[in-house]
Protein backbone atom coordinates (compact mmCIF):
# COMPACT_ATOMS: atom_id res chain seq x y z
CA UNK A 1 3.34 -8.91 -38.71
CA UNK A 2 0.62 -7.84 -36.66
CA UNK A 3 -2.06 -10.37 -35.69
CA UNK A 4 -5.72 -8.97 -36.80
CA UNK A 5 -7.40 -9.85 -33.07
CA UNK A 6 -6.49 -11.36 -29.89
CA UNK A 7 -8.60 -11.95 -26.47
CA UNK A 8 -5.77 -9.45 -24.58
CA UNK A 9 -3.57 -6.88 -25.70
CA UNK A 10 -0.53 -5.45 -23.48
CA UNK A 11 0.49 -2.68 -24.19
CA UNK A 12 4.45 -1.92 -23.28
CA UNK A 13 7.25 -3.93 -23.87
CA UNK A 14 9.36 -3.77 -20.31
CA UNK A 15 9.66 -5.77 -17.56
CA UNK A 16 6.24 -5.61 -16.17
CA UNK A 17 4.58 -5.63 -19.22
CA UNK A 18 6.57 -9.10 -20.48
CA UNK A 19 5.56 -10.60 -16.98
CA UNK A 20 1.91 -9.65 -16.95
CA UNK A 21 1.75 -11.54 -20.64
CA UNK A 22 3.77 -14.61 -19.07
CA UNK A 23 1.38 -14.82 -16.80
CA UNK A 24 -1.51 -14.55 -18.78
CA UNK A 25 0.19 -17.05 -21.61
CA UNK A 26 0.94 -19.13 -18.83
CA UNK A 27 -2.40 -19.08 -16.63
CA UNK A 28 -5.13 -18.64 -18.93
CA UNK A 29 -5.96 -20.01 -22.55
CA UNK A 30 -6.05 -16.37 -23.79
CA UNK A 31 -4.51 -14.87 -27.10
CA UNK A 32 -2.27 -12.37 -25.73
CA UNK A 33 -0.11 -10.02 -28.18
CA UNK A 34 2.21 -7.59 -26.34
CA UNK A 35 2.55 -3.93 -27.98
CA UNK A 36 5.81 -2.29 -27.88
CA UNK A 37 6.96 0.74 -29.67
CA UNK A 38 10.43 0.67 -29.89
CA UNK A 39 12.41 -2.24 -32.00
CA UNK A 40 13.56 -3.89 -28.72
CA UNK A 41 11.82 -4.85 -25.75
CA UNK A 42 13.36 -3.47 -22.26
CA UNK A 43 14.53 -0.32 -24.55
CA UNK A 44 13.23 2.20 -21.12
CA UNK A 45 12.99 1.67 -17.46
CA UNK A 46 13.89 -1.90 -17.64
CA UNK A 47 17.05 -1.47 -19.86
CA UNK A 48 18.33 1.52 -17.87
CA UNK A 49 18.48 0.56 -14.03
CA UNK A 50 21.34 -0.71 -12.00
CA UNK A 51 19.94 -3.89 -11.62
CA UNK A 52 19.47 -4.66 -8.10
CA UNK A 53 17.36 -6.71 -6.70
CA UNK A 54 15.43 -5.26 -3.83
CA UNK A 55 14.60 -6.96 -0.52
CA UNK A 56 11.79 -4.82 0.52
CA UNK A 57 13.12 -3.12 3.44
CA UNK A 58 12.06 0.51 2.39
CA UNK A 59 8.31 0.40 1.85
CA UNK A 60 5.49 0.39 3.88
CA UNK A 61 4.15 -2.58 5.50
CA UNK A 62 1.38 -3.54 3.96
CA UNK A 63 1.67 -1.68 0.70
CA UNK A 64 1.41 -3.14 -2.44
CA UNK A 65 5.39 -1.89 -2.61
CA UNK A 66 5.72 -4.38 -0.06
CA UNK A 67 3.86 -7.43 -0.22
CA UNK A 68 5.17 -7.61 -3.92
CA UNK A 69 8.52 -6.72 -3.34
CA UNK A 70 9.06 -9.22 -0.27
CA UNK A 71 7.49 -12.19 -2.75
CA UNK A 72 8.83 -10.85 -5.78
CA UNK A 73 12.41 -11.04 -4.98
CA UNK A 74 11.77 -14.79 -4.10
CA UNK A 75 10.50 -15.56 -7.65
CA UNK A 76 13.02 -13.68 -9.17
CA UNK A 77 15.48 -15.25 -7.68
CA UNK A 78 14.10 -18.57 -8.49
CA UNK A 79 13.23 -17.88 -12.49
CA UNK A 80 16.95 -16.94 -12.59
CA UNK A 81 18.02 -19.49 -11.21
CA UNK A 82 15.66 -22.02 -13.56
CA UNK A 83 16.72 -20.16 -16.72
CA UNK A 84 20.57 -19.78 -16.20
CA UNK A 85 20.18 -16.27 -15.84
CA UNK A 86 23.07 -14.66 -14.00
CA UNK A 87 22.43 -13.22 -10.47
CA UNK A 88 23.92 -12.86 -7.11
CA UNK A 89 22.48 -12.34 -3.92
CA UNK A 90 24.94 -10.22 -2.75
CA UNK A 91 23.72 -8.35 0.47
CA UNK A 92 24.34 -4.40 0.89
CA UNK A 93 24.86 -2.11 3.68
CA UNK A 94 22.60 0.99 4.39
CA UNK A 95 24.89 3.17 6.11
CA UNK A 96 23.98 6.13 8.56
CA UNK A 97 26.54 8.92 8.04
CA UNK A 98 26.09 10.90 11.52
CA UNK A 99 23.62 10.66 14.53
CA UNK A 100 20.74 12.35 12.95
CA UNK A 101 19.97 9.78 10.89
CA UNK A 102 19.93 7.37 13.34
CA UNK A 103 15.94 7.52 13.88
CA UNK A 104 15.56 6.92 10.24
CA UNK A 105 17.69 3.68 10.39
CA UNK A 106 15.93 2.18 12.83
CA UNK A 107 12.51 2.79 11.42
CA UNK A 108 14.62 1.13 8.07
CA UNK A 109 14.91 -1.79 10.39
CA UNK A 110 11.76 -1.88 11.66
CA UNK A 111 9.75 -1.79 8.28
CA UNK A 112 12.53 -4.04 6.67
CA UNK A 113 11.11 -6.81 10.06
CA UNK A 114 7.72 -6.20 9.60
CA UNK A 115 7.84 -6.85 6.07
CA UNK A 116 9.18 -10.67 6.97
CA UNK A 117 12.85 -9.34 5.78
CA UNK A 118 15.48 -12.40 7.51
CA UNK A 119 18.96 -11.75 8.85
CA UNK A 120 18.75 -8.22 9.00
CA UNK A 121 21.44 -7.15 11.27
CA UNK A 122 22.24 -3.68 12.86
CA UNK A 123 26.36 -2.94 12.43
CA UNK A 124 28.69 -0.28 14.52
CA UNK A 125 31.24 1.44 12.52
CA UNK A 126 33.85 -1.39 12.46
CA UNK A 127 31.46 -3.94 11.60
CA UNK A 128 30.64 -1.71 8.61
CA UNK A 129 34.17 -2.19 7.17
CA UNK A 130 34.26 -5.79 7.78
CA UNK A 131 31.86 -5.75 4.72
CA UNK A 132 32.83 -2.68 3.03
CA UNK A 133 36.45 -1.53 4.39
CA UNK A 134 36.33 1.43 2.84
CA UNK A 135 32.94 2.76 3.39
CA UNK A 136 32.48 4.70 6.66
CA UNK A 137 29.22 5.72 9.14
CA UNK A 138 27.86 5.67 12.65
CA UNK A 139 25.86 2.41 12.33
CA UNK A 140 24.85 0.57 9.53
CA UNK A 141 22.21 -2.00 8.64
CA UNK A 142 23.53 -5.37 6.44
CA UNK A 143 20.52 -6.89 3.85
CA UNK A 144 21.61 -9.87 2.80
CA UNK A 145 18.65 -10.65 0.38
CA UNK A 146 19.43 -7.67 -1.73
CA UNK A 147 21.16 -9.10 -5.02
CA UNK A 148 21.98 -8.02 -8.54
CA UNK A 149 21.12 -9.05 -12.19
CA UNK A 150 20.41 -8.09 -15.65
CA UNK A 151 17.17 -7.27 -15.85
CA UNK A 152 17.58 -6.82 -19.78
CA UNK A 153 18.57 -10.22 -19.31
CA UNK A 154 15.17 -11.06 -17.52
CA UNK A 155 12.51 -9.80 -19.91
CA UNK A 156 14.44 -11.43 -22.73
CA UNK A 157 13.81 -14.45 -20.77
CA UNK A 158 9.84 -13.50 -19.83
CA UNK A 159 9.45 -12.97 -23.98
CA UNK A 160 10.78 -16.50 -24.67
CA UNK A 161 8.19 -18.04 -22.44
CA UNK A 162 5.31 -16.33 -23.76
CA UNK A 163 6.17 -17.07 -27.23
CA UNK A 164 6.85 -20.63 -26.31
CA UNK A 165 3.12 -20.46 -24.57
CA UNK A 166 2.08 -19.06 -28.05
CA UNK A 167 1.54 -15.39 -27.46
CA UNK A 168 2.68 -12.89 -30.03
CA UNK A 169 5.51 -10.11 -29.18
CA UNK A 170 5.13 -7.18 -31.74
CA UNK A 171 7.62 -4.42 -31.39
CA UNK A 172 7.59 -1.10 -33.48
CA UNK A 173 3.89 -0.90 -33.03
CA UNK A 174 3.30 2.42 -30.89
CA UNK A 175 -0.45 2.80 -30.06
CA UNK A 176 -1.41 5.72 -31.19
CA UNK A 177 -5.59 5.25 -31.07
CA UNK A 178 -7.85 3.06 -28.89
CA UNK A 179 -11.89 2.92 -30.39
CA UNK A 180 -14.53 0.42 -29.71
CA UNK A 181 -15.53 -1.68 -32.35
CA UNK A 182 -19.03 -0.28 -34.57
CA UNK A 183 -18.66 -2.79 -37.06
CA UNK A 184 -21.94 -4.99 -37.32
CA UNK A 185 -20.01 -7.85 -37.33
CA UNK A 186 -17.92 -7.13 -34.20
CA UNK A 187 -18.63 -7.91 -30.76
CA UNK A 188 -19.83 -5.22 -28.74
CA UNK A 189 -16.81 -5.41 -26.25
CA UNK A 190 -13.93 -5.24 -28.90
CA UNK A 191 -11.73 -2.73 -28.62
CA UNK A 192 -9.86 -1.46 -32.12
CA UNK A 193 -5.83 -0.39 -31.12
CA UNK A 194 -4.48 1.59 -34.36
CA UNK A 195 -0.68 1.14 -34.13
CA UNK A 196 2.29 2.00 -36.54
CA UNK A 197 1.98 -1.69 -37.90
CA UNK A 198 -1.73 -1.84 -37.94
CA UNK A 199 -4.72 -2.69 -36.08
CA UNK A 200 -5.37 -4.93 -33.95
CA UNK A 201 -8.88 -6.28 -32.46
CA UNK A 202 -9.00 -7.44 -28.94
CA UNK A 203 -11.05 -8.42 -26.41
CA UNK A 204 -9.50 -6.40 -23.56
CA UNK A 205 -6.43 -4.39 -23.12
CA UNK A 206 -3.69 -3.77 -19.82
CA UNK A 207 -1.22 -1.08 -20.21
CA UNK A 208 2.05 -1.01 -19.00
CA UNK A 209 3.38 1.37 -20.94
CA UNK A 210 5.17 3.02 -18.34
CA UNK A 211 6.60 6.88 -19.18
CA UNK A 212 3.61 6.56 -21.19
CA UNK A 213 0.85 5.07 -19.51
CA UNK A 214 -0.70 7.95 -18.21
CA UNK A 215 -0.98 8.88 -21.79
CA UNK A 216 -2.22 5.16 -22.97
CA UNK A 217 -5.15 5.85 -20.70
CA UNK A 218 -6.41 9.22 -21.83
CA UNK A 219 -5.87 7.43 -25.39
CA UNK A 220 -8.43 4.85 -23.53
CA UNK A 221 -11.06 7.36 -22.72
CA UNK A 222 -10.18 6.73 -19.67
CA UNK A 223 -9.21 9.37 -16.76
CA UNK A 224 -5.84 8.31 -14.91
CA UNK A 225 -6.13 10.47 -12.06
CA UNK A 226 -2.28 11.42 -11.72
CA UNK A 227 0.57 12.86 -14.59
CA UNK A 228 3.45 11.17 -14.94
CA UNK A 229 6.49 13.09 -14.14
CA UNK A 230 10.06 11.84 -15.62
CA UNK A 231 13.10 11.75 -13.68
CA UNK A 232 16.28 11.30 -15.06
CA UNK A 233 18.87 9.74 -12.48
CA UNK A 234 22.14 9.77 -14.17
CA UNK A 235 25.01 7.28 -13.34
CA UNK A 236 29.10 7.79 -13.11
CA UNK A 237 31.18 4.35 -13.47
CA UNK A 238 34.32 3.49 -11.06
CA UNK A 239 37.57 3.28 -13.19
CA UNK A 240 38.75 -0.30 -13.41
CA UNK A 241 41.70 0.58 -10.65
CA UNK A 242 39.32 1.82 -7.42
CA UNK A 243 36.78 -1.05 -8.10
CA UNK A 244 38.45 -2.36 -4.58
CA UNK A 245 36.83 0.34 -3.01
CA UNK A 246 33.36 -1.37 -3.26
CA UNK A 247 32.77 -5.20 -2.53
CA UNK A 248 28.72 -5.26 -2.97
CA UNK A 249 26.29 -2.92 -2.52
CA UNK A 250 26.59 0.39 -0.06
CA UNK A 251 23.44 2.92 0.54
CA UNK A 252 23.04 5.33 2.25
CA UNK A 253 19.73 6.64 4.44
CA UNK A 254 17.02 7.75 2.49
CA UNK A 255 15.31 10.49 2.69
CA UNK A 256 11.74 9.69 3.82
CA UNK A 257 9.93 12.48 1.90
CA UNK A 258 10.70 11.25 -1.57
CA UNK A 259 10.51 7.90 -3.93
CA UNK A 260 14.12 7.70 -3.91
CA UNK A 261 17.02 6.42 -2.56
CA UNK A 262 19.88 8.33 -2.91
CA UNK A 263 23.10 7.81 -4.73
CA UNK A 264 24.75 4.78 -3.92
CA UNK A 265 27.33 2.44 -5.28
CA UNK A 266 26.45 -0.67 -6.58
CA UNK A 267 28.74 -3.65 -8.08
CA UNK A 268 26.97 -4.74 -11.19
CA UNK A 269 26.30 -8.69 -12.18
CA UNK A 270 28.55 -7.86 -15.33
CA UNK A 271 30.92 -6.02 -13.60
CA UNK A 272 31.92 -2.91 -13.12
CA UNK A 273 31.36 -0.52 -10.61
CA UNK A 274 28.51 1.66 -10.55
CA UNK A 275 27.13 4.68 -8.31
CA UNK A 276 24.47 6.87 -8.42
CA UNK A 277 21.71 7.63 -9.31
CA UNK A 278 20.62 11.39 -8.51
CA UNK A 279 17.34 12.28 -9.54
CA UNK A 280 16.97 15.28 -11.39
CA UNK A 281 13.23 16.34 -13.67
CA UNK A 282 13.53 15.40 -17.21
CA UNK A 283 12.42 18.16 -19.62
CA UNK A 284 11.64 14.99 -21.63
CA UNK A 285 9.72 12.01 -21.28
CA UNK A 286 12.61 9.58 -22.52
CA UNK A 287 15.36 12.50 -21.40
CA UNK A 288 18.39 10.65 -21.36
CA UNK A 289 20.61 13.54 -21.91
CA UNK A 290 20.94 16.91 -19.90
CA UNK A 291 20.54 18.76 -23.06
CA UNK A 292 17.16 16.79 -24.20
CA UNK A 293 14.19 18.82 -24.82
CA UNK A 294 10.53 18.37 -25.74
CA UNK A 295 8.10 21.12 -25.82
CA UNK A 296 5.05 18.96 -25.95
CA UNK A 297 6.25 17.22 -22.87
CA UNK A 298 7.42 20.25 -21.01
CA UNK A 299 4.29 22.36 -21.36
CA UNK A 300 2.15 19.78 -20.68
CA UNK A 301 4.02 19.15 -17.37
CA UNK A 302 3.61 22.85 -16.35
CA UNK A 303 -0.17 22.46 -17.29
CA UNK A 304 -0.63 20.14 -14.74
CA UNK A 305 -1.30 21.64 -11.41
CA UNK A 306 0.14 18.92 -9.18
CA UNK A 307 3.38 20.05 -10.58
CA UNK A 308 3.26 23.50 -9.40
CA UNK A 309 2.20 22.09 -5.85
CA UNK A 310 5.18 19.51 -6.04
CA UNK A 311 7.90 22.62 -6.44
CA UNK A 312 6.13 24.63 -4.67
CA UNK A 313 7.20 22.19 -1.46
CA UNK A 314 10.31 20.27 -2.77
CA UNK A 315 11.89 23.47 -4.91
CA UNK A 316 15.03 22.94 -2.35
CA UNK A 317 15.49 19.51 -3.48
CA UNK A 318 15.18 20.07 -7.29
CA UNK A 319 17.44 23.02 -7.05
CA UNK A 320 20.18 20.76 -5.12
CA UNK A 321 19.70 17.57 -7.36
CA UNK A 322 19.85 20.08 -10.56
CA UNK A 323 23.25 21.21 -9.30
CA UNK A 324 24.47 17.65 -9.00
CA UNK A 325 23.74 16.79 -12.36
CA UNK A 326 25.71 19.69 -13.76
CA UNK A 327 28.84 19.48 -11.26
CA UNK A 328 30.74 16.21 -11.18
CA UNK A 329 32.34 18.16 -7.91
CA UNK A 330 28.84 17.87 -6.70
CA UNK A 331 27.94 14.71 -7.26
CA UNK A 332 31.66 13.23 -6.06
CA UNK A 333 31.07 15.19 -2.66
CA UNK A 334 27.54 12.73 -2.40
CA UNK A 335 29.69 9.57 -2.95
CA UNK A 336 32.91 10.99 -0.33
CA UNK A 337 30.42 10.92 2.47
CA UNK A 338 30.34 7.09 1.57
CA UNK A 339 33.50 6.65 0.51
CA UNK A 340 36.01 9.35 1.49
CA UNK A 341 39.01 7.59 -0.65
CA UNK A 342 36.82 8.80 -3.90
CA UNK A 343 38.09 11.57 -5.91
CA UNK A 344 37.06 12.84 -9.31
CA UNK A 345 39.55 11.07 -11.17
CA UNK A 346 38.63 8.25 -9.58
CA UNK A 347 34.85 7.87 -11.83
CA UNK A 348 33.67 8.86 -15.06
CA UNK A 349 30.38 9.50 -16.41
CA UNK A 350 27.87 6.54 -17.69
CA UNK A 351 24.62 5.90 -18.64
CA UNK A 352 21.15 7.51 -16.81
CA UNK A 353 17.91 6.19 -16.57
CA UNK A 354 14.33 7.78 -16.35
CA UNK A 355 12.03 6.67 -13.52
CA UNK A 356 8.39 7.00 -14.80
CA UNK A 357 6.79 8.76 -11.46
CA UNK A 358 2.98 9.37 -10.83
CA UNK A 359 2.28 12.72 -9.70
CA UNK A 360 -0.75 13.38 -7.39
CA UNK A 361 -2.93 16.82 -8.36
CA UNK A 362 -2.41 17.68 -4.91
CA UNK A 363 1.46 17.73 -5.65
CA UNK A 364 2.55 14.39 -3.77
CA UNK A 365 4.77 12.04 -5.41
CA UNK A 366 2.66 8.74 -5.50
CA UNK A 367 4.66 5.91 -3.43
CA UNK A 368 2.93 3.07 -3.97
CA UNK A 369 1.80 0.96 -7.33
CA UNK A 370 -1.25 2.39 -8.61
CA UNK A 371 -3.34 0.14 -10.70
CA UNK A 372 -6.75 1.41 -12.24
CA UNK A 373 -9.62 -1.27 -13.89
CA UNK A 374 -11.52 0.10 -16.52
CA UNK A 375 -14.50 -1.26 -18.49
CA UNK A 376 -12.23 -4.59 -20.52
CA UNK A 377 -9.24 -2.53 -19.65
CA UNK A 378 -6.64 -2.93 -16.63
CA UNK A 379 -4.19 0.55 -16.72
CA UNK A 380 -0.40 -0.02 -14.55
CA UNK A 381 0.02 3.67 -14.15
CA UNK A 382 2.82 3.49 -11.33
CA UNK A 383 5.08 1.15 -11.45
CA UNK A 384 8.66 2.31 -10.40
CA UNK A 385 11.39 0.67 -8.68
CA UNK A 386 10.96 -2.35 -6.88
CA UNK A 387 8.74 -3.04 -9.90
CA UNK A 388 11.40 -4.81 -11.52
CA UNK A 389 12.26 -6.80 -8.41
CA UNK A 390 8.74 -7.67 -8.21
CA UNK A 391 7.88 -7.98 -11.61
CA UNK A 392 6.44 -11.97 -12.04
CA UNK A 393 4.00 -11.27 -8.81
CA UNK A 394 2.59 -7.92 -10.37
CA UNK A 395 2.59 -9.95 -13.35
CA UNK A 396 0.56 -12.37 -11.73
CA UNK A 397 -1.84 -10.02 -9.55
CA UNK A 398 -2.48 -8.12 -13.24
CA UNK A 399 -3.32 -11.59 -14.75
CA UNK A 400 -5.91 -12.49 -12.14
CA UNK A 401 -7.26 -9.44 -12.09
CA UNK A 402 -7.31 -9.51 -16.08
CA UNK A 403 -8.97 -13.17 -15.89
CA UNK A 404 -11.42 -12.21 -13.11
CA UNK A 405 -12.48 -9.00 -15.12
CA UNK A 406 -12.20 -10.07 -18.58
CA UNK A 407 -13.97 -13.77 -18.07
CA UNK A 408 -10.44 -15.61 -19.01
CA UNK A 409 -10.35 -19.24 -19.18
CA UNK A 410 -7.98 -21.00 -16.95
CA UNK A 411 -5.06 -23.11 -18.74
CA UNK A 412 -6.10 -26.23 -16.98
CA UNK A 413 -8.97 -26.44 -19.00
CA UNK A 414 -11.39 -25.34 -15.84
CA UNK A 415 -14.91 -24.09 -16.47
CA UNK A 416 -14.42 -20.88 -14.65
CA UNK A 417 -11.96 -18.58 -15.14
CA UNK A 418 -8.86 -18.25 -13.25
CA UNK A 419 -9.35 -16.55 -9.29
């Protein structure tokens, strides 16, 4: 049952959107009812990653990608650890398959430094296979703060904390109107959100509704400044036999120009073997298949002039990642340069995910969190991986925000609210 008003409203039942409520449940004295419109929380981006945890080496220093990431991973590990959740740090190797991407490496090294990353350590090609014997490269780079976990797992556990700090979790309940509230009797800052279970009367909203939240906004009145593009990365398993092949976690060089990090193989908390993911354009905003299809999201996509922009300079990439997800051949030929022992019979496919990406106007692939404040409303409209990683200090930096801007009282019992 739907609660008839609370002081905040999230909207979006993953990851980020669980940890921005524990925070607020656990910070402030605020009434805080989460929105999420599937029946099961994590049903999205959460529930369909490969569950590592990221150490921060990739992103910028100073980004918000960064600073979150690098503290993130610490409270993550630590709320695991609290809440018997099961997790390994694990370390993985970035391997650099020839001499060109040498340059790139070391800049991997350098950021991974500067972003307070410890026991980084630069590896020749037989130091390579004393952690992974069977992977092969010119030089390599071992992370050991990288781990792995179920991050399904994880926003189970953020739910049961805000409903033990008495927050409401409301699932079904897709938001499908945002109004202010006219009513004489209503304060003038209310805001009215018509979902499929009802309304619901709050004080002051923050969406995190990921694929969606670009959408949430407009629903908002409120102008996001960048589409969100889905990209489906799909996912082939090891067979039980070759899961020798791969001890942790082996990467290989990204390429600098995009969000992503190629296809890897990563050894999941559950077990099991996992590699990939490519990253192809969904024709669909939950696209899980190759065959799925929405005509609503598909022409507004090719409305959107950043898209055109975005092809018009990465068409060579989309082309080649389009191939991979058609051709098993393909996509085995990505993990050999890795790997040479793999062969096609040697993985089958699995699951895919889709990464909810921000696209500029101007065509650039946004590659940092963007967070927009609105009059009462706070709008996560790019949030992709390491968001999961860093998911209780977003959490947090959304809460303070939320208390600064919405007047929030602190738990304690302070007179101000929480800084």
């Amino acid at each position: 049952m739907i609660p008839d008003h609370c002081d905040v409203a999230v909207i979006g039942g993953g990851i980020v959107g669980l940890a921005a409520a524990m925070a607020l449940t656990g910070r402030t004295r605020a009434a805080v009812v989460v929105l999420e419109t599937e029946d099961r929380l994590a049903a999205h981006q959460t529930g369909h990653n490969s569950g590592v945890i990221h150490s921060g080496l990739y992103y910028k220093p100073g980004s918000l990608k960064a600073q979150n990431c690098v503290a993130g991973r610490e409270a993550l590990y630590r709320f695991c650890a609290e809440h018997g959740i099961a997790h390994e740090r694990c370390g993985k190797v970035v391997v650099a398959l020839d001499e060109r991407e040498l340059p790139r490496l070391e800049e991997l090294e350098r950021r991974g430094r500067a972003n307070g990353l410890q026991g980084l350590r630069r590896l020749g090609p037989e130091e390579i296979r004393q952690h992974e014997p069977h992977a092969r490269g010119v030089a390599g780079l071992f992370v050991p703060d990288t781990g792995i976990v179920d991050y399904a797992a994880v926003t189970e556990a953020y739910a049961r904390c805000v409903r033990a700090a008495g927050g409401s979790i409301v699932t079904g309940a897709r938001v499908t109107a945002c109004r202010r509230d006219r009513s004489p009797g209503g304060a003038a800052a209310d805001l009215v959100l018509e979902t499929a279970r009802g309304a619901l009367r709050c004080g002051a909203l923050v969406n995190c509704a990921g694929l969606h939240s670009d959408r949430v906004a407009h629903l908002c009145s409120v102008e996001p400044g960048v589409r969100i593009v889905p990209f489906r990365g799909e996912y082939y398993d090891l067979v039980p036999q070759k899961h020798g092949l791969v001890r942790n976690l082996i990467y290989p060089v990204p390429d600098p120009r995009f969000p992503f990090l190629g296809v890897h193989f990563t050894r999941m908390v559950r077990g099991g073997i996992e590699a990939g993911p490519n990253a192809v354009l969904a024709l669909k905003r939950e696209g899980y298949g190759r065959a799925d299809f929405s005509l609503h999201d598909t022409v507004e996509l090719l409305a959107f002039p950043g898209f055109w922009r975005m092809g018009l300079h990465h068409w060579r990439m989309g082309l080649h990642e389009s191939w991979r997800s058609t051709s098993t051949a393909a996509f085995v030929a990505a993990l050999r340069r890795l790997i040479p022992e793999i062969t096609s019979a040697d993985v089958h496919r699995a699951g895919a995910g889709v990464r909810a990406q921000a696209l500029e106007p101007d065509g650039r692939l946004c590659d940092d969190f963007l967070i927009v404040e609105a009059d009462r409303m706070v709008h996560v409209l790019n949030a992709p991986s390491p968001a999961a990683t860093a998911s209780i200090t977003i959490g947090r930096a959304i809460a303070a925000r939320a208390a600064e801007r919405f007047g929030l009282m602190p738990r304690d019992g302070g007179g101000t609210p929480e800084r």
